[in-house]
N, C-alpha and C. Protein backbone atom coordinates (compact mmCIF):
# COMPACT_ATOMS: atom_id res chain seq x y z
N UNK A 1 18.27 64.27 -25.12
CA UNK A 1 17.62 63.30 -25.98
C UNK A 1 16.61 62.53 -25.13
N UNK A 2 15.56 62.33 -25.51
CA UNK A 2 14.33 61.79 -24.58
C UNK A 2 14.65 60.34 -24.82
N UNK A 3 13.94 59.27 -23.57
CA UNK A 3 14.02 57.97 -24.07
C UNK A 3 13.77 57.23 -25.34
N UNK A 4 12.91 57.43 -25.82
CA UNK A 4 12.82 56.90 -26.94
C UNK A 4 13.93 57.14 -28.05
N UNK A 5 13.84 58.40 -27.97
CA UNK A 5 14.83 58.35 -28.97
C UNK A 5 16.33 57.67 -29.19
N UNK A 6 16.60 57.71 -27.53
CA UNK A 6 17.93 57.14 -27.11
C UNK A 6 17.87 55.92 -27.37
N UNK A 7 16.75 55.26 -27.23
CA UNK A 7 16.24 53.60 -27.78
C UNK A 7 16.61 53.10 -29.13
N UNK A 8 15.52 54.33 -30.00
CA UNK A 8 15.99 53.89 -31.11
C UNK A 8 17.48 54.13 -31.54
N UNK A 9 17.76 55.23 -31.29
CA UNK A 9 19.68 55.47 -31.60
C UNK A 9 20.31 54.44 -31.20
N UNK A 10 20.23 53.67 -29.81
CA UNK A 10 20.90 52.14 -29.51
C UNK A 10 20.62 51.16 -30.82
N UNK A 11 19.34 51.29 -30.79
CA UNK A 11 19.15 50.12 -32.00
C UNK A 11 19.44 50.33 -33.61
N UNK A 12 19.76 51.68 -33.85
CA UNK A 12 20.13 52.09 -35.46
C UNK A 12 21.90 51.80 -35.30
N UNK A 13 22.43 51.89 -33.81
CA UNK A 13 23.69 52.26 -34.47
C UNK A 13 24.51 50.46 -33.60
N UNK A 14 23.78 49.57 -32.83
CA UNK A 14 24.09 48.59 -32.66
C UNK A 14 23.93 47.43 -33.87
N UNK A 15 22.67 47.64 -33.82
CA UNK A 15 21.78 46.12 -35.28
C UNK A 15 21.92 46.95 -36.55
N UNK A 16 21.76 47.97 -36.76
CA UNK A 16 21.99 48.17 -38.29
C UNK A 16 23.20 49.35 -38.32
N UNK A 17 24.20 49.24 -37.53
CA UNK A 17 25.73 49.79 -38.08
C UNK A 17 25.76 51.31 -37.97
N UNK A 18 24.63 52.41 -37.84
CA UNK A 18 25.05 53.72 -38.05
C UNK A 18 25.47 53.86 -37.14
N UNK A 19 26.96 54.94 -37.56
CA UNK A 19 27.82 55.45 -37.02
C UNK A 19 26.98 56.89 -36.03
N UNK A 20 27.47 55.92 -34.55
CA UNK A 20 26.79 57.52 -33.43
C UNK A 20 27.26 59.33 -34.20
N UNK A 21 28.41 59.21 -34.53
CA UNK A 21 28.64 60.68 -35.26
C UNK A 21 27.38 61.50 -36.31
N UNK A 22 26.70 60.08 -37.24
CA UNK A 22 26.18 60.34 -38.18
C UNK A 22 24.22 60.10 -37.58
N UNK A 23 24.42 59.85 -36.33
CA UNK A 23 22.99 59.89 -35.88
C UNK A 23 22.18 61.03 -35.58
N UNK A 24 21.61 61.28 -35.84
CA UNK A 24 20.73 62.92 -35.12
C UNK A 24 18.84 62.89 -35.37
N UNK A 25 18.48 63.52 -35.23
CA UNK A 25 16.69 63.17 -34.85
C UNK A 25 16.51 63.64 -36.09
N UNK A 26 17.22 65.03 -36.76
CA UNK A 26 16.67 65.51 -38.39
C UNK A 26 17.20 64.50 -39.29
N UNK A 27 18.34 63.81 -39.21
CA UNK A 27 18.90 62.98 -40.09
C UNK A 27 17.84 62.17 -40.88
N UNK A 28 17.63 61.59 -42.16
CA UNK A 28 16.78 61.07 -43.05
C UNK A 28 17.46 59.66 -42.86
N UNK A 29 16.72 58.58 -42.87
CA UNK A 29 16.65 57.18 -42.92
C UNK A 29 17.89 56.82 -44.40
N UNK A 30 17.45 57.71 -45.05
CA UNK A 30 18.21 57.21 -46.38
C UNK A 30 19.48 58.19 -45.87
N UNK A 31 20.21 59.17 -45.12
CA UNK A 31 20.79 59.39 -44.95
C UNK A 31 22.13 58.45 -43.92
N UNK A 32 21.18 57.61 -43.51
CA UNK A 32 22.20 56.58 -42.50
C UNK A 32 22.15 55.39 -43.27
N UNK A 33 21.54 54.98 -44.63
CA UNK A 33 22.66 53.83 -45.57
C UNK A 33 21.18 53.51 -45.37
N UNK A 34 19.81 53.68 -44.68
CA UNK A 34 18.97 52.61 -44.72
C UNK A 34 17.93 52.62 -45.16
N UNK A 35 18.16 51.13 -46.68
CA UNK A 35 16.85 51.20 -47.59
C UNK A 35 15.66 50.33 -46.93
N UNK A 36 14.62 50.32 -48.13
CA UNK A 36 13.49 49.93 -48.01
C UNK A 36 13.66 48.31 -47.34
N UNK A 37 14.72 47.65 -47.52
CA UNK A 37 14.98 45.85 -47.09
C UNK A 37 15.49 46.49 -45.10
N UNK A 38 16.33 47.12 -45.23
CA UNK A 38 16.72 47.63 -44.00
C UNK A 38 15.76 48.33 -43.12
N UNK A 39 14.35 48.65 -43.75
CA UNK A 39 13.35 49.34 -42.59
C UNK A 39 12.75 48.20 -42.41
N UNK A 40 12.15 47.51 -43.39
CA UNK A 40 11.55 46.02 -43.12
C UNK A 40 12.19 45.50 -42.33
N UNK A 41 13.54 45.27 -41.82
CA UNK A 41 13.77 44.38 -40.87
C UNK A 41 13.75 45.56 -39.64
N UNK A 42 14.16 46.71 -39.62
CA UNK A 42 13.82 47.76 -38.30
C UNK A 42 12.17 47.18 -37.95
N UNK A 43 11.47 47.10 -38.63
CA UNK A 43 9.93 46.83 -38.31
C UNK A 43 9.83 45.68 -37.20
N UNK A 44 10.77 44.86 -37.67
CA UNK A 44 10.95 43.25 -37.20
C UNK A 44 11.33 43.72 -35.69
N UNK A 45 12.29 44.36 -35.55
CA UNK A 45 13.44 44.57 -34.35
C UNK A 45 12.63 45.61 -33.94
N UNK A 46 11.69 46.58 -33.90
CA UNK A 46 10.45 47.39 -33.16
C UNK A 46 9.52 46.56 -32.64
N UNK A 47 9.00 45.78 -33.15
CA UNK A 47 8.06 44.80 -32.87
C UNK A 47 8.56 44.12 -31.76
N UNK A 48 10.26 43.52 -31.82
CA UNK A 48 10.65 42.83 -30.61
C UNK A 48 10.59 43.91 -29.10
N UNK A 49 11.72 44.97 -29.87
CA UNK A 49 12.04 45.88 -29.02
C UNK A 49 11.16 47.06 -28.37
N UNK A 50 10.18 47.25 -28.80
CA UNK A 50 9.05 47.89 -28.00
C UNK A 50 7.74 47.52 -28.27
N UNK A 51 7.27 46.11 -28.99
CA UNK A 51 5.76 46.01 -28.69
C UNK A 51 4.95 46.60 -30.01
N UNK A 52 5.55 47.31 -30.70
CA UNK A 52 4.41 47.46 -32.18
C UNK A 52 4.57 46.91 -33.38
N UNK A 53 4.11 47.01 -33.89
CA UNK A 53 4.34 46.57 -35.53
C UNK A 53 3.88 47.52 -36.33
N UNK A 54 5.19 48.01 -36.88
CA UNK A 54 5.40 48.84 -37.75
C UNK A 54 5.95 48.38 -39.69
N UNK A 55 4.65 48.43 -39.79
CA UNK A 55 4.39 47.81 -41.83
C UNK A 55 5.51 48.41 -42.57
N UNK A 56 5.56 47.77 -43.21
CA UNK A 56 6.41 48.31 -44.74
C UNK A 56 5.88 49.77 -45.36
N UNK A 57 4.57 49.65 -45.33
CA UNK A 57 4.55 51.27 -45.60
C UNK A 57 4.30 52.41 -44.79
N UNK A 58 4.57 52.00 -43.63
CA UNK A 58 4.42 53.40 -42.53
C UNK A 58 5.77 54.03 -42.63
N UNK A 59 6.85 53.84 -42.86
CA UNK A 59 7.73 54.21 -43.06
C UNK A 59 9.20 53.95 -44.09
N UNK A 60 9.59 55.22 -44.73
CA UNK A 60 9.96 55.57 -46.22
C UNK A 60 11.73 55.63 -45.58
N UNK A 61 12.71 55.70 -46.61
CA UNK A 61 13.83 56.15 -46.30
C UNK A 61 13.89 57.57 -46.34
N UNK A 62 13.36 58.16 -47.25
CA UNK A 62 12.45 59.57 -46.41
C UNK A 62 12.62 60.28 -45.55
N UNK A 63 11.49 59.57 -44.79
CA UNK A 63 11.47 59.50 -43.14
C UNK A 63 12.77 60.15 -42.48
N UNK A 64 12.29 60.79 -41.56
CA UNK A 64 13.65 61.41 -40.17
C UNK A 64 13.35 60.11 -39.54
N UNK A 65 14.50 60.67 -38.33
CA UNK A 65 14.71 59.62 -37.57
C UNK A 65 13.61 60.07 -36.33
N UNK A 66 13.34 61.41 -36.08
CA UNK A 66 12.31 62.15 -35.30
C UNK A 66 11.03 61.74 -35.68
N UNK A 67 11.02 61.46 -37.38
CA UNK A 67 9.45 60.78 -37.74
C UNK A 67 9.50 59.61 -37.36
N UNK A 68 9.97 58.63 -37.06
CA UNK A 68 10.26 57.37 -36.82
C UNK A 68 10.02 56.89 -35.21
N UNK A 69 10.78 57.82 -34.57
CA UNK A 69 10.56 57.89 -32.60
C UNK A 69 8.95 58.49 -32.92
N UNK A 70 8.22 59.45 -33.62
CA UNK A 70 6.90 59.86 -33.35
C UNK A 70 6.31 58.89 -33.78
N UNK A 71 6.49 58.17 -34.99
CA UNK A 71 5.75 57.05 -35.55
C UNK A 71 5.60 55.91 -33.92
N UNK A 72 6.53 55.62 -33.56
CA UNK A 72 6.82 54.63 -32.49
C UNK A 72 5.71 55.29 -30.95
N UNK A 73 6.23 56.13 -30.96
CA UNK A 73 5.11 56.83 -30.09
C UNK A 73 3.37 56.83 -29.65
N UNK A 74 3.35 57.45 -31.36
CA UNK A 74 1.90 57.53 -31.85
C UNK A 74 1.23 56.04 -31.63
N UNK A 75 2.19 54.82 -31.48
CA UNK A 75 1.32 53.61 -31.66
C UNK A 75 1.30 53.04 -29.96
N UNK A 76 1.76 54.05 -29.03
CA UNK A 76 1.86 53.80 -27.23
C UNK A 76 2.94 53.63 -26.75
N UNK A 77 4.02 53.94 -27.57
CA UNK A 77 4.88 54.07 -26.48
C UNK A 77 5.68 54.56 -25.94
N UNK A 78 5.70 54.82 -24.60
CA UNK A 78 5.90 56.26 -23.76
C UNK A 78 7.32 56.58 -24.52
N UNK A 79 7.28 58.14 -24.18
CA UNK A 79 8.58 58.71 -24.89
C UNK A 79 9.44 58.94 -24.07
């Protein structure tokens, strides 16, 4: 698992509760319990935790968790 990703997995399964069993990079956002109020505050806790700001509509429950580390990426920061 590359850094980032290991980043965000700390922060999905510390601040918003998903269970490490139920974490994986294909897994869907709406597959780990987390809606549209629950990415809005992930946005909040990205912004602290690595430096971007990530809007309400860059990312869907939709979304993988692999789209989410690339989303985070794509805006600088190292993987």
């Amino acid at each position: 698992m590359n850094d980032l990703l290991s980043r965000v997995a700390v922060l999905l399964t510390t601040r918003f509760g998903v269970p490490k069993e139920e974490f994986g990079a294909d897994v869907t956002l709406a597959d780990l319990d987390l809606d549209s109020l629950s990415l809005v505050e992930f946005g909040l806790v990205a912004e602290k935790e690595f430096g971007v700001q990530i809007g309400e509509d860059e990312i869907s429950p939709k979304d993988t968790v692999e789209d989410l580390v690339r989303l985070i990426a794509d805006k600088g920061v190292a993987a």
